[in-house]
Protein backbone atom coordinates (compact mmCIF):
# COMPACT_ATOMS: atom_id res chain seq x y z
CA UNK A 1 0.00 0.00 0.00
CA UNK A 2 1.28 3.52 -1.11
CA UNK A 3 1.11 5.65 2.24
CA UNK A 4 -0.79 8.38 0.23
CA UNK A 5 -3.87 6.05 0.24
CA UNK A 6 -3.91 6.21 3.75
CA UNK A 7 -6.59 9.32 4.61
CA UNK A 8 -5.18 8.73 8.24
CA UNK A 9 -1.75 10.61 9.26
CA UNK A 10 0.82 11.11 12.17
CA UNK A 11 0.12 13.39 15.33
CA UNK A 12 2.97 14.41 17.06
CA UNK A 13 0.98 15.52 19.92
CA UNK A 14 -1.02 12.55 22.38
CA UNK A 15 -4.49 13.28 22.67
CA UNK A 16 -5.16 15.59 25.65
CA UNK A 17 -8.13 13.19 27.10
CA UNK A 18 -6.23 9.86 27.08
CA UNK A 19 -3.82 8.43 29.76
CA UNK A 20 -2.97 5.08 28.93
CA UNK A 21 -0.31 4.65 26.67
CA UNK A 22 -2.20 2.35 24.18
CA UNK A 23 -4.20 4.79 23.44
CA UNK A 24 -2.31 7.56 22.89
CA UNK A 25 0.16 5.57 20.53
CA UNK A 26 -2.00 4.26 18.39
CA UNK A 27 -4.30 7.92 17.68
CA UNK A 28 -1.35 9.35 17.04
CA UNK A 29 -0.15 6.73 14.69
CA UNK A 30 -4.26 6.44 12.88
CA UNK A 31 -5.00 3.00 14.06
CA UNK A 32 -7.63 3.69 16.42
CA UNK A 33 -10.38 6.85 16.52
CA UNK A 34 -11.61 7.68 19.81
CA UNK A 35 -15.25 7.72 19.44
CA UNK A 36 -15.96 8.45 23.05
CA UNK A 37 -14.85 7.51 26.34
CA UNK A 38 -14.43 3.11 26.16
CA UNK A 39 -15.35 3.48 22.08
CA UNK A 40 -12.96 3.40 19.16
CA UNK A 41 -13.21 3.35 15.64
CA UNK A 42 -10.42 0.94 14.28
CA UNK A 43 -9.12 2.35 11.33
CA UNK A 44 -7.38 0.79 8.13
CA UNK A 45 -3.82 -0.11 9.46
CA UNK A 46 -5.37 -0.64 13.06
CA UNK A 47 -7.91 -3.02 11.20
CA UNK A 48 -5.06 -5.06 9.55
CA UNK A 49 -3.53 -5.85 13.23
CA UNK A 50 -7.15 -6.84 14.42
CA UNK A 51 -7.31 -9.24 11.12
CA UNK A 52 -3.50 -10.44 11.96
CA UNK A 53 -4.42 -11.59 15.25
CA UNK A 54 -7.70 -12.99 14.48
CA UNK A 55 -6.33 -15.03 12.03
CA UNK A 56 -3.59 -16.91 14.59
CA UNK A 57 -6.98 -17.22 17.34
CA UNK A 58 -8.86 -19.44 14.49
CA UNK A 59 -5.77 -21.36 13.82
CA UNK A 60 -5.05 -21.96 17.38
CA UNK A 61 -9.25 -22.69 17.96
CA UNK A 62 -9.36 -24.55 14.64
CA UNK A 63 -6.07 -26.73 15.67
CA UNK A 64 -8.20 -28.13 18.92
CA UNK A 65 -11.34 -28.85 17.44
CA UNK A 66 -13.11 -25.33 17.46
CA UNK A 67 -15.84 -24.65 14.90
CA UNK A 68 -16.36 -20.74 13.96
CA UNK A 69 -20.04 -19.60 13.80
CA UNK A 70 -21.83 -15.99 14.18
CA UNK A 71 -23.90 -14.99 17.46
CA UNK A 72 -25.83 -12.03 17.22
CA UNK A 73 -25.38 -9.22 19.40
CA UNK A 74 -28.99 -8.52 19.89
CA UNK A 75 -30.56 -10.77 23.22
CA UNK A 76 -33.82 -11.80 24.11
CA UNK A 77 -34.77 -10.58 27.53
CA UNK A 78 -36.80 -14.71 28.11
CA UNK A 79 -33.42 -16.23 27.28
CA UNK A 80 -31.27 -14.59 30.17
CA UNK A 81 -34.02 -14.29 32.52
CA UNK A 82 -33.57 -18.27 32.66
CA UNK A 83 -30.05 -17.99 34.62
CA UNK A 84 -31.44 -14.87 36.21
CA UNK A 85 -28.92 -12.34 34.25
CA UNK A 86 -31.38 -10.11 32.95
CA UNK A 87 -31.69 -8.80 36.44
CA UNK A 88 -30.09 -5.41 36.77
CA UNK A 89 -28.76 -6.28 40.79
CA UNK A 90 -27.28 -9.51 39.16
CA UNK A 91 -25.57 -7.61 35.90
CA UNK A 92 -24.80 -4.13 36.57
CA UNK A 93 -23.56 -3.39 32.98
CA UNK A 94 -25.97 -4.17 30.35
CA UNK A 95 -26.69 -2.25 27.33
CA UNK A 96 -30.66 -2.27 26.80
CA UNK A 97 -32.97 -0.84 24.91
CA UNK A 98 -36.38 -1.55 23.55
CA UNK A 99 -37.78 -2.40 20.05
CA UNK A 100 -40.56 -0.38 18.47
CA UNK A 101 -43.00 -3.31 19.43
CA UNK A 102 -42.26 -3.04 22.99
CA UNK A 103 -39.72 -5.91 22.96
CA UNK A 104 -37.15 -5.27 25.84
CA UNK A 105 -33.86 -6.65 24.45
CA UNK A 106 -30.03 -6.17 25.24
CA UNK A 107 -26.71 -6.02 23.65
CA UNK A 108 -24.18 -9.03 24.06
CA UNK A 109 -22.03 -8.42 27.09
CA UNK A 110 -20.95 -12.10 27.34
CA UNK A 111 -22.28 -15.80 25.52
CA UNK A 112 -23.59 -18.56 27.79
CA UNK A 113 -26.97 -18.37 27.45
CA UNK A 114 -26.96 -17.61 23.73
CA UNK A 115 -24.77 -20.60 22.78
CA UNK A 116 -26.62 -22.65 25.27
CA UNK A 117 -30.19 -21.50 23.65
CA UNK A 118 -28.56 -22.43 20.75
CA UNK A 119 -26.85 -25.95 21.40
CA UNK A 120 -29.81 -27.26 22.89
CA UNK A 121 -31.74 -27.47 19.22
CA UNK A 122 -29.19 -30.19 18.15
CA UNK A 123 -27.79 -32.30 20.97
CA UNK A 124 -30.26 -34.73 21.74
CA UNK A 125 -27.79 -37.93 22.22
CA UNK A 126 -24.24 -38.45 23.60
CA UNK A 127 -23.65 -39.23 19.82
CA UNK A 128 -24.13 -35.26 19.08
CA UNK A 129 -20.90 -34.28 21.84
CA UNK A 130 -18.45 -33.29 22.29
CA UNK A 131 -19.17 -29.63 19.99
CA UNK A 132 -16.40 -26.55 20.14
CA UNK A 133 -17.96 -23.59 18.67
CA UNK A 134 -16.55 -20.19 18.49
CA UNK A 135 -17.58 -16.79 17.50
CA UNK A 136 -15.54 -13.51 16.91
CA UNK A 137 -18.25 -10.57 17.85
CA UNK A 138 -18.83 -6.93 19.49
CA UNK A 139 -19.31 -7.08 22.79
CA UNK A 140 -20.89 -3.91 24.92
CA UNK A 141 -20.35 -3.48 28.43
CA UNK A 142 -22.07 -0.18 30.18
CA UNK A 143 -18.68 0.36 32.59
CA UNK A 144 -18.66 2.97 35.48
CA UNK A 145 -15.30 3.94 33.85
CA UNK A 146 -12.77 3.32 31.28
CA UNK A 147 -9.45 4.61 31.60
CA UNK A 148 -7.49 1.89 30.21
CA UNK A 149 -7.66 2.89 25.86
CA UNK A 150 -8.71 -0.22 24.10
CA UNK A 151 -7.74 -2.53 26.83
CA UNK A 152 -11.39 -2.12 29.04
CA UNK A 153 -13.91 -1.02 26.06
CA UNK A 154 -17.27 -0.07 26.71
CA UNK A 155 -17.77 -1.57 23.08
CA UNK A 156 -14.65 -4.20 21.98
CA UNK A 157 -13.97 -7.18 19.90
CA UNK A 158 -13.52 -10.51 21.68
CA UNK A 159 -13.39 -14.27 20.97
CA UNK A 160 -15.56 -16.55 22.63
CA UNK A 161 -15.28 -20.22 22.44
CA UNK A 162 -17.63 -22.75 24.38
CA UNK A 163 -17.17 -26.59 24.88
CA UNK A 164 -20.14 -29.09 25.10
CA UNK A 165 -18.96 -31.77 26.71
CA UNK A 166 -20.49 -35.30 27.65
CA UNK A 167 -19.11 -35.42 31.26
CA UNK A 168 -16.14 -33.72 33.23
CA UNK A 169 -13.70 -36.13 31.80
CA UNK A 170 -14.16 -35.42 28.32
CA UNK A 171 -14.23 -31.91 29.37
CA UNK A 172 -10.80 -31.84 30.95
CA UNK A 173 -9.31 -33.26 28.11
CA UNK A 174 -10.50 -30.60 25.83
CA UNK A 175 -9.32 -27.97 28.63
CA UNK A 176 -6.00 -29.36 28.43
CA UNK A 177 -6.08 -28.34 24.83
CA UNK A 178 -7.06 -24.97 24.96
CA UNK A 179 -4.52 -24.36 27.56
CA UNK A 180 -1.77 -25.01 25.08
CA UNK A 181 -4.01 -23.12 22.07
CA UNK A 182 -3.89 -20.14 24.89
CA UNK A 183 -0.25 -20.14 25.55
CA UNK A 184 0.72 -20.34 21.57
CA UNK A 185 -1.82 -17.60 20.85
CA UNK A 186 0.32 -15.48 23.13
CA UNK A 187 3.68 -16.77 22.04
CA UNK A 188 2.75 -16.20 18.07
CA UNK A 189 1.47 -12.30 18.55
CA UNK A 190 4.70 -11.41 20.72
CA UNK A 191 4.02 -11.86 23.94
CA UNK A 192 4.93 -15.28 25.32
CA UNK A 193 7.70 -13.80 27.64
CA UNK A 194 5.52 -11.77 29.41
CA UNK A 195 2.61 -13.85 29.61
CA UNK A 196 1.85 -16.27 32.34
CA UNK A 197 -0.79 -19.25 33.07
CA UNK A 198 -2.64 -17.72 35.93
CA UNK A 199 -4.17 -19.83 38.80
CA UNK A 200 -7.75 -18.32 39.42
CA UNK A 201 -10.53 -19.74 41.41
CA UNK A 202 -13.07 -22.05 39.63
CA UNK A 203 -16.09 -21.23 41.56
CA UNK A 204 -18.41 -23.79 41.78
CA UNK A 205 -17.20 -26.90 39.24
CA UNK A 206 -13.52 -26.93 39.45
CA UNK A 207 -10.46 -25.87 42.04
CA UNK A 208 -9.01 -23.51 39.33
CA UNK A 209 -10.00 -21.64 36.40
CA UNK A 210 -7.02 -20.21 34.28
CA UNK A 211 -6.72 -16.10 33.72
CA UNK A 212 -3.80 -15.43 30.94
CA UNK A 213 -1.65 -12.40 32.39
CA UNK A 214 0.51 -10.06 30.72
CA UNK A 215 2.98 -8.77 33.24
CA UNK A 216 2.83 -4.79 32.75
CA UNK A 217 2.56 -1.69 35.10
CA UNK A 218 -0.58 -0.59 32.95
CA UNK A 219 -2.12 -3.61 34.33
CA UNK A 220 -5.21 -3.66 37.00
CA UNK A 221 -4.69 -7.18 38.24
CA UNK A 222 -1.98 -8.42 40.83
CA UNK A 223 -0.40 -11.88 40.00
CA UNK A 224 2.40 -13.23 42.42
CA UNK A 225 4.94 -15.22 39.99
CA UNK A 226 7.47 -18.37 40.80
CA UNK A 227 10.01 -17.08 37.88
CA UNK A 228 11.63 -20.47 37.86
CA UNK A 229 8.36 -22.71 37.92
CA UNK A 230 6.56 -20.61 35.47
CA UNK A 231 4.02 -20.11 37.48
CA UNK A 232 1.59 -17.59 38.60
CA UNK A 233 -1.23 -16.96 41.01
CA UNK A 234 -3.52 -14.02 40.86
CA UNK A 235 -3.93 -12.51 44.25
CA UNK A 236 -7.74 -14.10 45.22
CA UNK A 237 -6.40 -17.21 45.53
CA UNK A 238 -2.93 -16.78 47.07
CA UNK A 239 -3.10 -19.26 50.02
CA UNK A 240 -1.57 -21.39 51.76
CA UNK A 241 -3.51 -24.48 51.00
CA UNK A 242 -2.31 -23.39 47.25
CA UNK A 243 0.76 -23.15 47.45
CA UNK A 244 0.94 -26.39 49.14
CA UNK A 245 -1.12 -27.91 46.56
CA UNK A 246 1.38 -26.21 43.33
CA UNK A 247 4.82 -26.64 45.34
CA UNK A 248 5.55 -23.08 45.68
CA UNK A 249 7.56 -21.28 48.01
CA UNK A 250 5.85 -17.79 49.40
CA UNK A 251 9.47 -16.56 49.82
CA UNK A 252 10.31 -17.74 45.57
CA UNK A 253 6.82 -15.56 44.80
CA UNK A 254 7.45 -12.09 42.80
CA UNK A 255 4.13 -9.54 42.94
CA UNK A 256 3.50 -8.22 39.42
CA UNK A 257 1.11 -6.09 37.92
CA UNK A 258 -0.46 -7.55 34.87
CA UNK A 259 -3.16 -7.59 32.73
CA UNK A 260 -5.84 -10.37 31.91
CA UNK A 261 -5.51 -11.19 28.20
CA UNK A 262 -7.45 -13.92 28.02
CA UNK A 263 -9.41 -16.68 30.45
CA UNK A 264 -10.93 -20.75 30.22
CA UNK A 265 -13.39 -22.14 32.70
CA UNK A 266 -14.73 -24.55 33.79
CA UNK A 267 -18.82 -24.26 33.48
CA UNK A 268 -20.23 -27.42 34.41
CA UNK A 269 -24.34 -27.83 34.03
CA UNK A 270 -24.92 -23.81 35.61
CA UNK A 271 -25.78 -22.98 32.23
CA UNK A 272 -26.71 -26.47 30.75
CA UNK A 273 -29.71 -27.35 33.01
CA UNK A 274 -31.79 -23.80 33.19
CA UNK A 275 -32.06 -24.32 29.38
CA UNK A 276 -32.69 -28.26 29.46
CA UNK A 277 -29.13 -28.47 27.28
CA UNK A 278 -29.24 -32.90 28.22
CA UNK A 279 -28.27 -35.58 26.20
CA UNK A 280 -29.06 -39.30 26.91
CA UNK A 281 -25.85 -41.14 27.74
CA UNK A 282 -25.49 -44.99 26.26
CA UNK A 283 -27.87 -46.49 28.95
CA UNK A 284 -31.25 -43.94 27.96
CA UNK A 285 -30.48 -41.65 30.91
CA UNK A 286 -30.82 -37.79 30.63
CA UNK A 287 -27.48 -36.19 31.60
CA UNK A 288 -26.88 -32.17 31.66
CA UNK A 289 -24.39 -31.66 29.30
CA UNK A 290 -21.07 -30.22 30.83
CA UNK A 291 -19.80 -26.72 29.55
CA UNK A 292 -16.35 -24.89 29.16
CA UNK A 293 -15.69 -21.14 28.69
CA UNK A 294 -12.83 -19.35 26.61
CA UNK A 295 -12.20 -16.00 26.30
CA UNK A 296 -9.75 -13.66 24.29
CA UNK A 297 -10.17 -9.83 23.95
CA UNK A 298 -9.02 -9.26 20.68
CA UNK A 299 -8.76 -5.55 20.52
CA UNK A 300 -7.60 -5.75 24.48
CA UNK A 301 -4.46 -7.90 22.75
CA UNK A 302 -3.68 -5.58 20.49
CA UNK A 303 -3.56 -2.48 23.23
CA UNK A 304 -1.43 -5.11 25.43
CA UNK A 305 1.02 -5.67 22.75
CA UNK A 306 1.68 -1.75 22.54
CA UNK A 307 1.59 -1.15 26.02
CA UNK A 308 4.16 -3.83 26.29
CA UNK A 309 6.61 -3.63 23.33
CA UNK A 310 6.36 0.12 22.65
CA UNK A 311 9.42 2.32 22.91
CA UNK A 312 9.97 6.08 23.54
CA UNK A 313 10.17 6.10 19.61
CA UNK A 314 6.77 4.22 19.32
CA UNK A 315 4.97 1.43 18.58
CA UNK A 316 6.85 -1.75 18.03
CA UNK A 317 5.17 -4.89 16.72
CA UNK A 318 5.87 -8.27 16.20
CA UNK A 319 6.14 -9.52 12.93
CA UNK A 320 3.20 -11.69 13.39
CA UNK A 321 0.62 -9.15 13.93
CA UNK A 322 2.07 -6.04 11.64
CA UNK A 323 0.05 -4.34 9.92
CA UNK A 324 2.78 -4.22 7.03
CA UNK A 325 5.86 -6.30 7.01
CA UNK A 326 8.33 -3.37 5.94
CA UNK A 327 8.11 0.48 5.75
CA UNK A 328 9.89 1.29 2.29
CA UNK A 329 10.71 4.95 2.92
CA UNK A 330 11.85 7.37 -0.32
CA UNK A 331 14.01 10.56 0.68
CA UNK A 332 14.35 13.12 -1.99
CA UNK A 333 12.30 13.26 -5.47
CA UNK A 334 15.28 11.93 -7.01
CA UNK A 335 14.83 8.55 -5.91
CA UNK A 336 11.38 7.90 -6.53
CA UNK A 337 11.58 6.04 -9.68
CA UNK A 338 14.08 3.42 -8.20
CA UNK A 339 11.87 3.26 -5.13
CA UNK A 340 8.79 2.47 -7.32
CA UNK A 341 11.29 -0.79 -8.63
CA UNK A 342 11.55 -2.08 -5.08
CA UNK A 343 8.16 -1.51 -4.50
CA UNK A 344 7.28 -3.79 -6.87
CA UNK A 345 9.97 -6.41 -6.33
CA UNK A 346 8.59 -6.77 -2.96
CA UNK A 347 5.27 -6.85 -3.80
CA UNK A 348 6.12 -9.78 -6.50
CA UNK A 349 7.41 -11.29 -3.78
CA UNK A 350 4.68 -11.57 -1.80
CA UNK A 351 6.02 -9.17 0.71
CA UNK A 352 3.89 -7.11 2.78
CA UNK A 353 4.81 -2.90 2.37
CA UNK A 354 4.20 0.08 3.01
CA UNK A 355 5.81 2.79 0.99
CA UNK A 356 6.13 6.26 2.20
CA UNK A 357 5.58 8.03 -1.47
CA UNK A 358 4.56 11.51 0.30
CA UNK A 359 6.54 14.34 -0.79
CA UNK A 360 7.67 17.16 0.64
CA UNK A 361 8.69 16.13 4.03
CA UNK A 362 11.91 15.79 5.62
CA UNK A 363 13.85 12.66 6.64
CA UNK A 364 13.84 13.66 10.00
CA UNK A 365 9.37 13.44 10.00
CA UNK A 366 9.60 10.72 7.75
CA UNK A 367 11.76 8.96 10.48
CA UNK A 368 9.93 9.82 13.37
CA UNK A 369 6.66 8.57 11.41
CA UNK A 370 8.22 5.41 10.86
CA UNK A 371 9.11 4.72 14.32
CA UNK A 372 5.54 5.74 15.65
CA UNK A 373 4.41 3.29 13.38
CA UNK A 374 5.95 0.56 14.26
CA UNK A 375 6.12 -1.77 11.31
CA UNK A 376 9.43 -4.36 11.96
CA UNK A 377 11.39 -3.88 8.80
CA UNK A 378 12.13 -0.21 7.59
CA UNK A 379 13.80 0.25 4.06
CA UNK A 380 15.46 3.85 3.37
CA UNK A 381 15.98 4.78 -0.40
CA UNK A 382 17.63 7.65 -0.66
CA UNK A 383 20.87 9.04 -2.92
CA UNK A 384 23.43 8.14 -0.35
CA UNK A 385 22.30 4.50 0.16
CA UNK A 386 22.15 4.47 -4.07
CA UNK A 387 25.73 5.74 -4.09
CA UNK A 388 26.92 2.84 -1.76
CA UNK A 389 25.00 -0.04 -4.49
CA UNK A 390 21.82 -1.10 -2.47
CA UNK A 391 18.93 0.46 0.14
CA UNK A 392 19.38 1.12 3.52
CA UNK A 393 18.21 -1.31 6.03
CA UNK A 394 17.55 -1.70 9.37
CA UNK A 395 14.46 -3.48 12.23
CA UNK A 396 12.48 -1.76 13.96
CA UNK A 397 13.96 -2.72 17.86
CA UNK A 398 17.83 -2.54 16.13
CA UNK A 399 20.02 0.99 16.16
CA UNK A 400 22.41 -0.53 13.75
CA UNK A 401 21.58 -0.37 9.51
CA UNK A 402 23.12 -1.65 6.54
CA UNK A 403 23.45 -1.87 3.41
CA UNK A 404 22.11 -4.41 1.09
CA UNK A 405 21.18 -4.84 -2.37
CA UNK A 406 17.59 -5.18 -3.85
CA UNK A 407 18.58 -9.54 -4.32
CA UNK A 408 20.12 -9.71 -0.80
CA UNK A 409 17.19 -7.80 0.73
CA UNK A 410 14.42 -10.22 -0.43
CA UNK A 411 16.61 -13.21 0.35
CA UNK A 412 16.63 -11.55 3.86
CA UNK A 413 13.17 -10.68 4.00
CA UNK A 414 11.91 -13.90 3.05
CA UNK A 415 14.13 -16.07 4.83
């Protein structure tokens, strides 16, 4: 893409109204639009990180068995009054509204019931389970606050997977599963050094759910880490009893703030039997079918990564989730026509670019707008790097450059 189709540009200046850093990076860089406060617009090259990520979630979802659908985001008021979460002094932070024919209805701020509602039309028999489907959707909470950019929405983008299983066995061995899905999810966008398996309490069907945390001083949650063990506990359940039960040393234990970037739990029948979700098992016998829960913010992922991996320069991201693999950057009007020939070798090559074609702007603000940017791979033509038989070339986390001809560059590039 030539950066003169973009109708977003640069901001030097963070927007007066936003503190986290999130945020502020990516409005100044034209990924996000701040609608209001908790709402934001994702714009063209913020879209292409959403799509980046999404696409390593259904691989890791598709890998264990998931099965993608579409939930709506409009809810029928009879179909959460069955688990009693229509109530107001049970959910504090629905979006509702009513139709024109006096229906009261509300706007998705989680999935049980709806999947359940669902799932209950086509399991009849323990032949019909296990079933793994998965939705990508909007998702509106009505928060007191939201001070955290796109990392605690009123409005955001999440992933929602839920198992039907035919008992807690089964179950388990699907959880196991999703735990590894989890952990590569984080590994592939970036952040598997700074994310830990969290031990959480599992309420009323398990010891332990599993909270995902991203070890950050932006972060609203306190997790107490073994470094060696690679494990974590978030603070709720730091006891002794637990770390009994996990082999952990208080005195080993390192408090970190972090934030949640994902979660699985264990459901059991709480949302199976209100909606008469049974199967009959081998002998005849009704059984409540056993649930699972699994839960990624996408657009709360894509804040982490830049709250994380940002630098005083800007945004830094992985390969993996870039919007563009390389910033091809043209310095001078002299050098346009042999920057349009790389542009095109790349794109032959099936290498994702952005070229900076805009004229009349220093190298200095072209510079700057490449680090704010963030993409991993910038390429410099300009008359000096000409003069010396190649482009210059250097990643985005690197001070160092070379270099290297058109041929050696693509080697590089895709190597």
């Amino acid at each position: 893409m030539r950066q003169t189709q973009l109708f977003t540009k640069t901001s030097k200046d963070n927007p007066a109204d936003e503190l986290a850093k999130n945020a502020q990076l990516l409005i100044r860089a034209g990924y996000i639009h701040k609608e209001m406060a908790g709402v934001y617009s994702i714009l063209p090259l913020g879209y292409r990180v959403m799509e980046k990520i999404i696409g390593i979630v259904k691989e890791e979802m598709n890998a264990i068995g998931g099965i993608q659908m579409k939930t709506s985001a409009l809810q029928s008021k009879d179909v959460w009054e069955k688990t009693n979460r229509w109530s107001d002094d049970v959910v504090d932070n629905w979006f509702k509204t009513t139709l024109k024919n006096g229906t009261e209805v509300g706007l998705s701020f989680t999935n049980e019931e709806a999947y359940s509602n669902i799932v209950k039309n086509f399991v009849s028999s323990y032949k019909d389970l296990p079933l793994y489907p998965y939705d990508f959707k909007t998702i509106f909470r009505n928060e007191t606050r939201s001070k955290s950019g796109i990392m605690r929405g009123r409005e955001f983008y999440w992933k929602a997977l839920y198992s039907f299983s035919a008992d807690e066995a089964e179950h388990n061995v699907f959880y196991e599963k999703a735990k590894e899905a989890y952990t590569n999810v984080y590994r592939r966008v970036g952040l598997g050094d700074f994310t830990y398996m969290t031990f959480a309490s599992g309420g009323t069907f398990s010891k332990y759910s599993h909270e995902f945390q991203t070890v950050s001083e932006a972060g609203e949650d306190l997790i107490y880490i073994d470094e060696a063990k690679n494990i974590a506990i978030n603070k709720e359940v730091l006891t002794d009893e637990v770390l009994a039960e996990l082999g952990i040393d208080r005195a080993t234990l390192v408090e970190k703030k972090a934030i949640e970037v994902g979660n699985i739990f264990s459901l059991g029948s709480k949302f199976s039997e209100p909606f008469d979700l049974t199967y009959k098992n081998a002998e005849g016998t009704d059984v409540p079918v056993f649930m699972g829960s699994y839960g990624i913010g996408v657009t709360r992922l894509m804040g982490t990564i830049v709250e994380v991996l940002s630098d005083e320069k800007g945004i830094v991201w992985p390969e993996s989730v870039a919007p563009f693999k390389v910033h091809l950057v043209a310095l001078g009007d002299t050098v346009f026509e042999k920057a349009e020939v790389i542009y095109s070798e790349l794109l032959k090559h099936n290498i994702e670019v952005l070229f900076d074609d805009r004229v009349g702007l220093s190298a200095g603000e072209k510079f700057a707008d490449s680090d704010l940017l963030g993409m991993p791979h910038r390429i410099v033509v300009s008359e000096r790097s000409l003069a010396q038989g190649g482009v210059e070339y250097k990643k985005r986390d690197s001070s160092e450059s070379t270099v290297l001809s058109t041929e050696a560059l693509i080697t590089m590039l895709n190597a």
